[in-house]
Protein backbone atom coordinates (compact mmCIF):
# COMPACT_ATOMS: atom_id res chain seq x y z
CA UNK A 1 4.90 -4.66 -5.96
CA UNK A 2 2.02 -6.63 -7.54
CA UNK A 3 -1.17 -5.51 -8.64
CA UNK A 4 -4.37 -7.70 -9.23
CA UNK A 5 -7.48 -6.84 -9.89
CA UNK A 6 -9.59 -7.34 -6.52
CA UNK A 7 -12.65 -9.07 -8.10
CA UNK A 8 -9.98 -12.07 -9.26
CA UNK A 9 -10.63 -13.13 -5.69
CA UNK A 10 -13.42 -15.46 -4.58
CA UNK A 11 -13.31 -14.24 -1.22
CA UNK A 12 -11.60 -10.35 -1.76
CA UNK A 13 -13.62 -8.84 1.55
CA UNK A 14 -10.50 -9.84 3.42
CA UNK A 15 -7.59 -8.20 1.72
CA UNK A 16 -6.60 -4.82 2.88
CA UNK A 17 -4.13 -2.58 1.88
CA UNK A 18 -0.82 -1.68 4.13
CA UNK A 19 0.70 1.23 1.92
CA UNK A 20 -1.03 3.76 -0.03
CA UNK A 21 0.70 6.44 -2.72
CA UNK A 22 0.09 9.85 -4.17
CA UNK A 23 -1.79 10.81 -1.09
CA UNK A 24 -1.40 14.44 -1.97
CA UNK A 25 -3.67 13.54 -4.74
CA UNK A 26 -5.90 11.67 -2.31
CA UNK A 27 -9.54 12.29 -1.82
CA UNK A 28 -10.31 14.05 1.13
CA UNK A 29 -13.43 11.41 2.33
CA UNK A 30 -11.31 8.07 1.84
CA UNK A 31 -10.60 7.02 5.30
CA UNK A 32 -7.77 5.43 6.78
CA UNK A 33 -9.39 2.32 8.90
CA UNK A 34 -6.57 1.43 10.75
CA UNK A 35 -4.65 -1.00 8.32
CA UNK A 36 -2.24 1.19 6.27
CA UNK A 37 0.82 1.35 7.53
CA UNK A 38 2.76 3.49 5.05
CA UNK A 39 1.86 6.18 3.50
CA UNK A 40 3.95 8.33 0.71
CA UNK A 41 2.85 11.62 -0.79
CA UNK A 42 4.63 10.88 -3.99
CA UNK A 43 5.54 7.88 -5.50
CA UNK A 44 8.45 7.39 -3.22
CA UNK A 45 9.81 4.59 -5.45
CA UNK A 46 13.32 5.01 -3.62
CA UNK A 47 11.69 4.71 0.19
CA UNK A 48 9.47 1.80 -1.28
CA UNK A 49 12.56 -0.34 -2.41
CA UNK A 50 14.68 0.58 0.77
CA UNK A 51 11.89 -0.29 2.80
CA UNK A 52 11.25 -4.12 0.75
CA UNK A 53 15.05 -4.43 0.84
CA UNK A 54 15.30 -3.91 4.41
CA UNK A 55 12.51 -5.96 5.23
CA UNK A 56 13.96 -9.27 2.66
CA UNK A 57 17.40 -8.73 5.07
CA UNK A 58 15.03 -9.08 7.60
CA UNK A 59 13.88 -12.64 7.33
């Protein structure tokens, strides 16, 4: 996992997220558009790894 800050980016209007955490702490009016494709109520640090693992014996 990396994190940058989004205005690093000349042209950031393009990047959107796939995975989003803590949603039990998440806002009720953010809005999924479509482009996250995981979503963990916690951390989920264990399911994050397995899933990264899986997907490096994957390519």
């Amino acid at each position: 996992m990396r994190a940058y800050p989004i205005g690093v980016f000349e042209k950031s209007i393009g990047f959107k997220p796939k995975s989003e955490i803590f949603t039990n702490c998440k806002l009720p009016w953010l809005e999924n558009d479509g482009c996250i494709v995981e979503s963990f109520e916690a951390a989920a640090a264990g399911e994050r790894l397995m899933l990264l693992l899986e997907e490096l014996e994957n390519r």
